[in-house]
Protein backbone atom coordinates (compact mmCIF):
# COMPACT_ATOMS: atom_id res chain seq x y z
CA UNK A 1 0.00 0.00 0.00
CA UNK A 2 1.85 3.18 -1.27
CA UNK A 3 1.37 5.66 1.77
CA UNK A 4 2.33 9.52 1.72
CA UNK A 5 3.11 11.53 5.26
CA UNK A 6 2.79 14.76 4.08
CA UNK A 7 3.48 17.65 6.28
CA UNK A 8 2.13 21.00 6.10
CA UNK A 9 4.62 24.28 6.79
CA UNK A 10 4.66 27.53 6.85
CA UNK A 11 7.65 29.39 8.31
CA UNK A 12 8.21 26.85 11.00
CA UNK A 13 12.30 25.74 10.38
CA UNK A 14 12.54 25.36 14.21
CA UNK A 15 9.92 22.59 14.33
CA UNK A 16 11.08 20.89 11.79
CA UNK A 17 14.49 21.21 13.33
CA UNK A 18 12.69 19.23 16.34
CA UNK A 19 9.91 16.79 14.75
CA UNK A 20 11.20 16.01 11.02
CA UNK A 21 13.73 13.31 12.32
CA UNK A 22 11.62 11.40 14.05
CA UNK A 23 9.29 11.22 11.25
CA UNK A 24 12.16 10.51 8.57
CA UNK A 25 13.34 7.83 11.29
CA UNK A 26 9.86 5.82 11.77
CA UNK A 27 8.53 5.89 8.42
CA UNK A 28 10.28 3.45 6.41
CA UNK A 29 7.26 2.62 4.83
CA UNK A 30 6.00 5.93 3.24
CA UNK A 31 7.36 8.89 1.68
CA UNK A 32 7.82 11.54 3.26
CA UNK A 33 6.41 15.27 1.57
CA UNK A 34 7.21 18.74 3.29
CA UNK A 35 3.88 20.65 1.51
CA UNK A 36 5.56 24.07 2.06
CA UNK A 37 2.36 27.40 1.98
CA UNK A 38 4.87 29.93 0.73
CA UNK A 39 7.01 30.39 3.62
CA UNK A 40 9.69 32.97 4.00
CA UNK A 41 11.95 31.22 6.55
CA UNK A 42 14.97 28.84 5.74
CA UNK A 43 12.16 26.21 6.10
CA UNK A 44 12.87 24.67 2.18
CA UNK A 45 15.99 25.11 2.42
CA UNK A 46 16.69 23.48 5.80
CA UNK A 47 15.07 20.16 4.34
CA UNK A 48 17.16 20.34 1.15
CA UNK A 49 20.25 20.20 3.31
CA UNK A 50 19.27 18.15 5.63
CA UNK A 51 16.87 15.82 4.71
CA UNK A 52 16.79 14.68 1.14
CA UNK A 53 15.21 11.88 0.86
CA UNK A 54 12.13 14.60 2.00
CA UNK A 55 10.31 15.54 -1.13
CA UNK A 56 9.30 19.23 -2.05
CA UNK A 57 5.70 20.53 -2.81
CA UNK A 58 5.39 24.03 -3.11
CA UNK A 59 2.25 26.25 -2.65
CA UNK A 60 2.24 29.91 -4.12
CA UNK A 61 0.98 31.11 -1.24
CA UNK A 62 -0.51 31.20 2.08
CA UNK A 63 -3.41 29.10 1.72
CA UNK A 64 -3.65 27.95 5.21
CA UNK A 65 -4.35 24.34 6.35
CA UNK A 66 -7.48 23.37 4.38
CA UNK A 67 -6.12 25.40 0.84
CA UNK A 68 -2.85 24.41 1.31
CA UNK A 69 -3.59 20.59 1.48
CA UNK A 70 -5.45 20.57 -1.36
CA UNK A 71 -3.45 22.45 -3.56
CA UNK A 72 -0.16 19.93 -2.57
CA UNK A 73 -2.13 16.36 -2.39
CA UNK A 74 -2.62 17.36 -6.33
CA UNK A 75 0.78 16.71 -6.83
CA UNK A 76 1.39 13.69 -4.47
CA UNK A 77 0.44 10.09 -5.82
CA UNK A 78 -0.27 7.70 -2.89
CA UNK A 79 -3.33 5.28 -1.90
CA UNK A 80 -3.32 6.51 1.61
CA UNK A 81 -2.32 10.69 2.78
CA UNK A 82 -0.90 10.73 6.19
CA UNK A 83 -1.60 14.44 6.68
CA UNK A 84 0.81 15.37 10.07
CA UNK A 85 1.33 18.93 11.94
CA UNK A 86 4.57 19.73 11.86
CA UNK A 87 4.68 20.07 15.75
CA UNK A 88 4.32 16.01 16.10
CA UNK A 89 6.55 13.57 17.34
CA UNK A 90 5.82 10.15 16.13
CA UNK A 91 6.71 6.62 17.07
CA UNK A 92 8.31 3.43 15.96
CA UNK A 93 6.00 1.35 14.39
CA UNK A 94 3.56 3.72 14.22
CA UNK A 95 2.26 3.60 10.62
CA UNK A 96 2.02 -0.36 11.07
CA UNK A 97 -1.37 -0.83 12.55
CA UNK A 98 -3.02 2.18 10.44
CA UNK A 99 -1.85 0.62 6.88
CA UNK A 100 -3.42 -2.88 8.21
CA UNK A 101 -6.86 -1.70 9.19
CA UNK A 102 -6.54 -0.10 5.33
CA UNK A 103 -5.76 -3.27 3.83
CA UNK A 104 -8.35 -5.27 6.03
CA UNK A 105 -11.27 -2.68 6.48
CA UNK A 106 -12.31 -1.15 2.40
CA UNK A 107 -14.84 1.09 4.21
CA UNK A 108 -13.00 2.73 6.58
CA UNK A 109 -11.67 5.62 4.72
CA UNK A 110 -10.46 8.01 7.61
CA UNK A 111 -8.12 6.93 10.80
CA UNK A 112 -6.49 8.70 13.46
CA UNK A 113 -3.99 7.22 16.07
CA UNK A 114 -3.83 7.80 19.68
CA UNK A 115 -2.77 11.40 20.68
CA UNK A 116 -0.57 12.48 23.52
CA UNK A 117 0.79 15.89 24.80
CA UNK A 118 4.37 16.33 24.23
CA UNK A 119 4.87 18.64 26.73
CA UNK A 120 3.06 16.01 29.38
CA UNK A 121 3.50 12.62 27.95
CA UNK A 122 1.02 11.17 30.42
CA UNK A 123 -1.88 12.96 29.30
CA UNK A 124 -4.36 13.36 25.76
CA UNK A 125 -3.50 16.14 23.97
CA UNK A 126 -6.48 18.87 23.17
CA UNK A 127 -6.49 18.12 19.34
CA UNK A 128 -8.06 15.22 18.73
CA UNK A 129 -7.45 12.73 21.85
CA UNK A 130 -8.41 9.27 21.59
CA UNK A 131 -11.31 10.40 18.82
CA UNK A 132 -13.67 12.93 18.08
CA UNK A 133 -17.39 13.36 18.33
CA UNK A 134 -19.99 15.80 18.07
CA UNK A 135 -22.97 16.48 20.35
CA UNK A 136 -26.43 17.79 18.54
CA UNK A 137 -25.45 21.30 18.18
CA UNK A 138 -21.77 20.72 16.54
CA UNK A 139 -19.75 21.11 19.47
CA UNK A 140 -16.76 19.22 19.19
CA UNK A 141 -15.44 17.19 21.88
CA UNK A 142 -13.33 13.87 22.20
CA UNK A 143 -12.30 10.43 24.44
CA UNK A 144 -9.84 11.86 26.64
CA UNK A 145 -10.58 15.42 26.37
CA UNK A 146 -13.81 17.62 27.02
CA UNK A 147 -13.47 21.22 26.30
CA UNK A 148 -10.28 22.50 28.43
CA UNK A 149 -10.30 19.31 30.69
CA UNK A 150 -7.45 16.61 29.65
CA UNK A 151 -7.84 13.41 31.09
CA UNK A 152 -4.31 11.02 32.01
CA UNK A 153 -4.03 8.31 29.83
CA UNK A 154 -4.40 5.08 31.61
CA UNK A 155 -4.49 3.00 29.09
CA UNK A 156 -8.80 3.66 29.33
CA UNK A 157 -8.56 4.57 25.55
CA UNK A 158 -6.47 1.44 24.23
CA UNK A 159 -8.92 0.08 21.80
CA UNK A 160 -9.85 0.29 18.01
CA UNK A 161 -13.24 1.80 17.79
CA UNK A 162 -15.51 4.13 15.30
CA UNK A 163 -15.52 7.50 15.76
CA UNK A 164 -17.13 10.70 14.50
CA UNK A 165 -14.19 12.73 13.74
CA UNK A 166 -10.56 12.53 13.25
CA UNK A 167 -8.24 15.38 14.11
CA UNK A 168 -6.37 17.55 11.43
CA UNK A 169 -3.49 17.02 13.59
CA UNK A 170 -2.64 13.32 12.36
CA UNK A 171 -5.27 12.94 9.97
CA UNK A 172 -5.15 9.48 7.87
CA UNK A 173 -7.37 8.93 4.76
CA UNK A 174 -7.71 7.15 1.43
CA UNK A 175 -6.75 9.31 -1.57
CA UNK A 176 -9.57 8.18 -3.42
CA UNK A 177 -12.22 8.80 -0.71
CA UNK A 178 -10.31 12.55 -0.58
CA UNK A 179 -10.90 13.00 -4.40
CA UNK A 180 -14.38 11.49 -4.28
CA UNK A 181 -15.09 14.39 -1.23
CA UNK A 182 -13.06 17.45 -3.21
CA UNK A 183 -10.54 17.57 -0.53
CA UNK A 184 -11.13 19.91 2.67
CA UNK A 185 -13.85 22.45 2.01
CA UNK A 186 -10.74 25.62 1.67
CA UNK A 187 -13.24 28.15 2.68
CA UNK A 188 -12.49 27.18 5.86
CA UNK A 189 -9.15 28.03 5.69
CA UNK A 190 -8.07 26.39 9.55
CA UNK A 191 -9.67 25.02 12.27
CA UNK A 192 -13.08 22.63 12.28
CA UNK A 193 -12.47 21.22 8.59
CA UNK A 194 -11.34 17.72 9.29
CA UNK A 195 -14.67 17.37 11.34
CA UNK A 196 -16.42 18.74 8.40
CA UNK A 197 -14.61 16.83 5.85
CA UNK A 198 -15.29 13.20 8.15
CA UNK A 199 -18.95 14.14 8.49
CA UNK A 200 -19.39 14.77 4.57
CA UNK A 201 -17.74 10.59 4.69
CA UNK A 202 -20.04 9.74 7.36
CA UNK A 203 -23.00 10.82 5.43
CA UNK A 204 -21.40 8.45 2.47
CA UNK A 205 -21.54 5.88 5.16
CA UNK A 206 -17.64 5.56 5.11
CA UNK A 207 -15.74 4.91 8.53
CA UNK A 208 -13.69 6.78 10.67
CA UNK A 209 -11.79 5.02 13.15
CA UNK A 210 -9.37 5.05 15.90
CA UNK A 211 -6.31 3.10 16.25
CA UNK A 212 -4.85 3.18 19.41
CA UNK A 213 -1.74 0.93 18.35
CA UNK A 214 -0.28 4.07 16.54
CA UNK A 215 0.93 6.52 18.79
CA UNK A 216 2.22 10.35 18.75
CA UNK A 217 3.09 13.52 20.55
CA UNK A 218 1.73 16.65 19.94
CA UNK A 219 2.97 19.79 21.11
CA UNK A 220 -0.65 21.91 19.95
CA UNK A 221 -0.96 25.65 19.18
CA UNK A 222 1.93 25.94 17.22
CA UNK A 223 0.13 27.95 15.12
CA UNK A 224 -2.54 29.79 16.90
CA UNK A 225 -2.29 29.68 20.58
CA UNK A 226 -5.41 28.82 22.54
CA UNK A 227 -6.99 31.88 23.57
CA UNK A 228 -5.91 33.83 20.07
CA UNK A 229 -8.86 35.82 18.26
CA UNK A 230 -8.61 34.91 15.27
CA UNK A 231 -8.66 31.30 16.76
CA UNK A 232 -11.91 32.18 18.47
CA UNK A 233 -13.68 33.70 14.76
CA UNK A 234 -12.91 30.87 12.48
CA UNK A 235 -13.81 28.24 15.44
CA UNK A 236 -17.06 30.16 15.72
CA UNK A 237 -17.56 30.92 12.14
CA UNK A 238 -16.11 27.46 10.78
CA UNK A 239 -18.54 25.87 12.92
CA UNK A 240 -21.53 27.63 11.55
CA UNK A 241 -20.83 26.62 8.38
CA UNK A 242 -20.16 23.38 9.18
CA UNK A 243 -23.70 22.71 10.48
CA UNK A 244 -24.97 24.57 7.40
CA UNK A 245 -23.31 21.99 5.22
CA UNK A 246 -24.68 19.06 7.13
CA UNK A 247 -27.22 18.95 9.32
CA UNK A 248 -30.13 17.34 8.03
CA UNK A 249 -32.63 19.41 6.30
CA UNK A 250 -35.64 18.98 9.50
CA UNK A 251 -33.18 20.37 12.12
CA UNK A 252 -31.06 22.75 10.13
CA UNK A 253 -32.80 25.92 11.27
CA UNK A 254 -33.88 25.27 14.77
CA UNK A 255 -29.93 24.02 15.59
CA UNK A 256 -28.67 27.00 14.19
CA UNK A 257 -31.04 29.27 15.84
CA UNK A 258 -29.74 27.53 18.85
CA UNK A 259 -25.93 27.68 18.55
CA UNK A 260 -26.43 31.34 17.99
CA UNK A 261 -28.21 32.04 21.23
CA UNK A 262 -25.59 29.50 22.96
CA UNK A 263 -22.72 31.74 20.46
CA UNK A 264 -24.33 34.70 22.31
CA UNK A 265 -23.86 33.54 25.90
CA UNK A 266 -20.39 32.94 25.48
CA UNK A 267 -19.86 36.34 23.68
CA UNK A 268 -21.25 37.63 27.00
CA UNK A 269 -18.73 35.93 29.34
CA UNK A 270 -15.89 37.00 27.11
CA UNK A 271 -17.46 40.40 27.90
CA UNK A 272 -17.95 40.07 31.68
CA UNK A 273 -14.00 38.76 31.63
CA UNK A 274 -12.71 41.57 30.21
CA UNK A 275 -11.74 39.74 26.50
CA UNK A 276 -13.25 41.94 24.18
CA UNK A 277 -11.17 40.57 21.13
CA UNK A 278 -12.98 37.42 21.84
CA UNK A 279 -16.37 39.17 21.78
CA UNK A 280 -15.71 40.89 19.05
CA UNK A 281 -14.11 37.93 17.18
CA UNK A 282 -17.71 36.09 17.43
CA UNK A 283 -19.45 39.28 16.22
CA UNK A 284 -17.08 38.95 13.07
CA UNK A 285 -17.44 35.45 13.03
CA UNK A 286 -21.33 35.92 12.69
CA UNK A 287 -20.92 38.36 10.35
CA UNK A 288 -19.18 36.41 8.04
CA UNK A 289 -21.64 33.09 9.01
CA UNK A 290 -24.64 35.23 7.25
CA UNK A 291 -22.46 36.73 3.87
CA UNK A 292 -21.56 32.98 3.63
CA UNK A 293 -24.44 30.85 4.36
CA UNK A 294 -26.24 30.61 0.85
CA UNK A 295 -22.80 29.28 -0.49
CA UNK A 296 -22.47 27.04 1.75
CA UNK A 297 -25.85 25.86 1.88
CA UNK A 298 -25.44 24.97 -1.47
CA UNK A 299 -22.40 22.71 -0.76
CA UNK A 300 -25.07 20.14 0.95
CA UNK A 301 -25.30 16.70 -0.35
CA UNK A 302 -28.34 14.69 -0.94
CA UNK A 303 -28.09 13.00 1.90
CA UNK A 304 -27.61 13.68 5.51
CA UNK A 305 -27.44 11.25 8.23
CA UNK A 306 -29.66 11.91 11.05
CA UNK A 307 -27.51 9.68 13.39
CA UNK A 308 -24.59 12.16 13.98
CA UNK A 309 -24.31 12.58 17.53
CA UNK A 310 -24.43 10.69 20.45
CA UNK A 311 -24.42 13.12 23.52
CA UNK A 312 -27.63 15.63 23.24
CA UNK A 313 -25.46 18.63 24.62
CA UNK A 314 -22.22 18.67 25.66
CA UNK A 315 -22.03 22.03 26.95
CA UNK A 316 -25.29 20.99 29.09
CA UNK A 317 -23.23 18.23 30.60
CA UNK A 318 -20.00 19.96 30.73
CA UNK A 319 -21.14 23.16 32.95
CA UNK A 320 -24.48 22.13 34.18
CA UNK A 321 -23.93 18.60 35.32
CA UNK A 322 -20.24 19.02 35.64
CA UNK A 323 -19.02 15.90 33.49
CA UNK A 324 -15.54 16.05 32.87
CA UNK A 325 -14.58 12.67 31.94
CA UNK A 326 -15.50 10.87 28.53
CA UNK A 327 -17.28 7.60 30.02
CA UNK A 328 -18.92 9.49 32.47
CA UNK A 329 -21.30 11.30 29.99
CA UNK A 330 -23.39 8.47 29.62
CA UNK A 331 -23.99 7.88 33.20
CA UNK A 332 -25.93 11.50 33.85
């Protein structure tokens, strides 16, 4: 199976510097891209010198995560895209067990590997976890990690299940099932479009699993620190648009109607703690959610699943009846 680990940079030499050898080391089994969005560092040339066996896409420009992946994956010939941040550290073996649930599963399209903090090894990192889901209004959420609470990993995750979502930041998928999809929707630009791109494969009825046999390290907000605005209006906005694009026709309206009153309640405690970037990043998001909506509503497929979530409201659950852990959600 020919496999492709294609990393995504832009003006990050000093991660590279610290995460490229492990991935040259461990992947004996793939080639290895650098998919480089324009930058101005000695990023390119850094690899050149270093690391040839690395191979060279370039990217005109800036097109951020979603653009910039489809613009290079037109140029890469593989079965299988191993799409990895440039801030992870990966382990031996760890391709192994994702190219043999490939070879033994032809529906599952979409995998992700277990994900630990590299800055505390013990613990899930924010992006992505052990697996991602969605409750019924889009919020995100994952095994091992609700919101801002990180659980330790004791080993409570070590399975191979389905999930909802795979994260961006070690994303696995079939290069056919990308094609078939058009890639990442690039309107997005960052943040939220690997969830949107697994639920457009869920509604195709392809599978998205977890393999916890493949693990990595991942250092997280190497590119936009938690907390930055412009984080804040493209999670906002991104998620919008992701409902817009897939929510099934019956509950479209009264879900969105929803996640803007619950957008406005947190645009309210951003106020009352003083962030008013953060307010007025959702304002802008909004703004942007409305100029955008007819296109996007025109990106829907025939068919959308109605089975999409399975926790009613995670921010119910979270703040109200103070769940923090994944397997307690269920219980309350």
């Amino acid at each position: 199976m020919k496999i492709a680990v294609v990393i995504l940079n832009w003006n990050g030499v000093q991660l590279l510097e610290q995460f490229l050898p492990s991935i040259v080391k461990h992947s004996p089994e793939a080639t290895v891209y650098l998919a480089d969005n324009d930058s101005t560092d000695d990023s390119i040339s850094f690899v050149m010198v270093n690391f040839p066996s690395v191979k060279l896409v370039k990217n005109d420009s800036n097109l951020g995560f979603a653009g910039g992946y489809n613009e290079a994956l037109k140029h890469i010939d593989a079965e299988i895209y191993a799409l990895v941040n440039s801030d992870i550290e990966v382990t031996e073996n760890w391709l192994q067990p994702i190219i043999k649930t490939f070879e033994n599963e032809p529906r599952t399209a979409i995998i992700q590997p277990k994900i630990l903090d590299f800055k505390s090894k013990e613990y899930f990192e924010y992006a992505g976890a052990a697996g991602g889901f969605i409750d019924k209004y889009g919020y995100p959420y994952c095994r091992g990690r609700i919101f801002n609470t990180l659980e330790k990993d004791s080993r409570q995750y070590d399975d191979n299940r389905e999930i909802f979502w795979a994260s961006g930041a070690c994303f696995f998928i079939r290069s056919s099932v990308y094609k078939e999809l058009q890639g990442f929707d690039a309107d997005f630009f960052a943040h939220q479009e690997e969830i949107d791109l697994c639920w457009r494969a869920f509604n195709k009825q392809y599978k998205i699993k977890y393999i916890s046999e493949s693990v990595v390290f991942h250092v997280g907000g190497a590119t936009l620190q938690q907390g930055n605005p412009k984080k804040t209006y493209l999670n906002f906005r991104n998620s919008l648009l992701m409902l817009t694009k897939n929510l099934p026709e019956d509950k479209l309206y009264w879900i969105l109607f929803c996640r803007m009153v619950l957008d406005a309640i947190a645009g309210l405690q951003f106020l009352l703690q003083g962030k008013f970037n953060h307010f007025a990043a959702i304002l802008k998001a909004h703004g942007s959610f409305y100029r955008l909506f007819s296109i996007h509503y025109k990106k829907r497929d025939k068919f959308q699943s109605e089975k999409y979530y399975n926790a009613k409201s995670i921010v119910y659950l979270y703040f109200v009846k103070n769940v923090r852990i994944f397997k307690h959600l269920f219980n309350s």
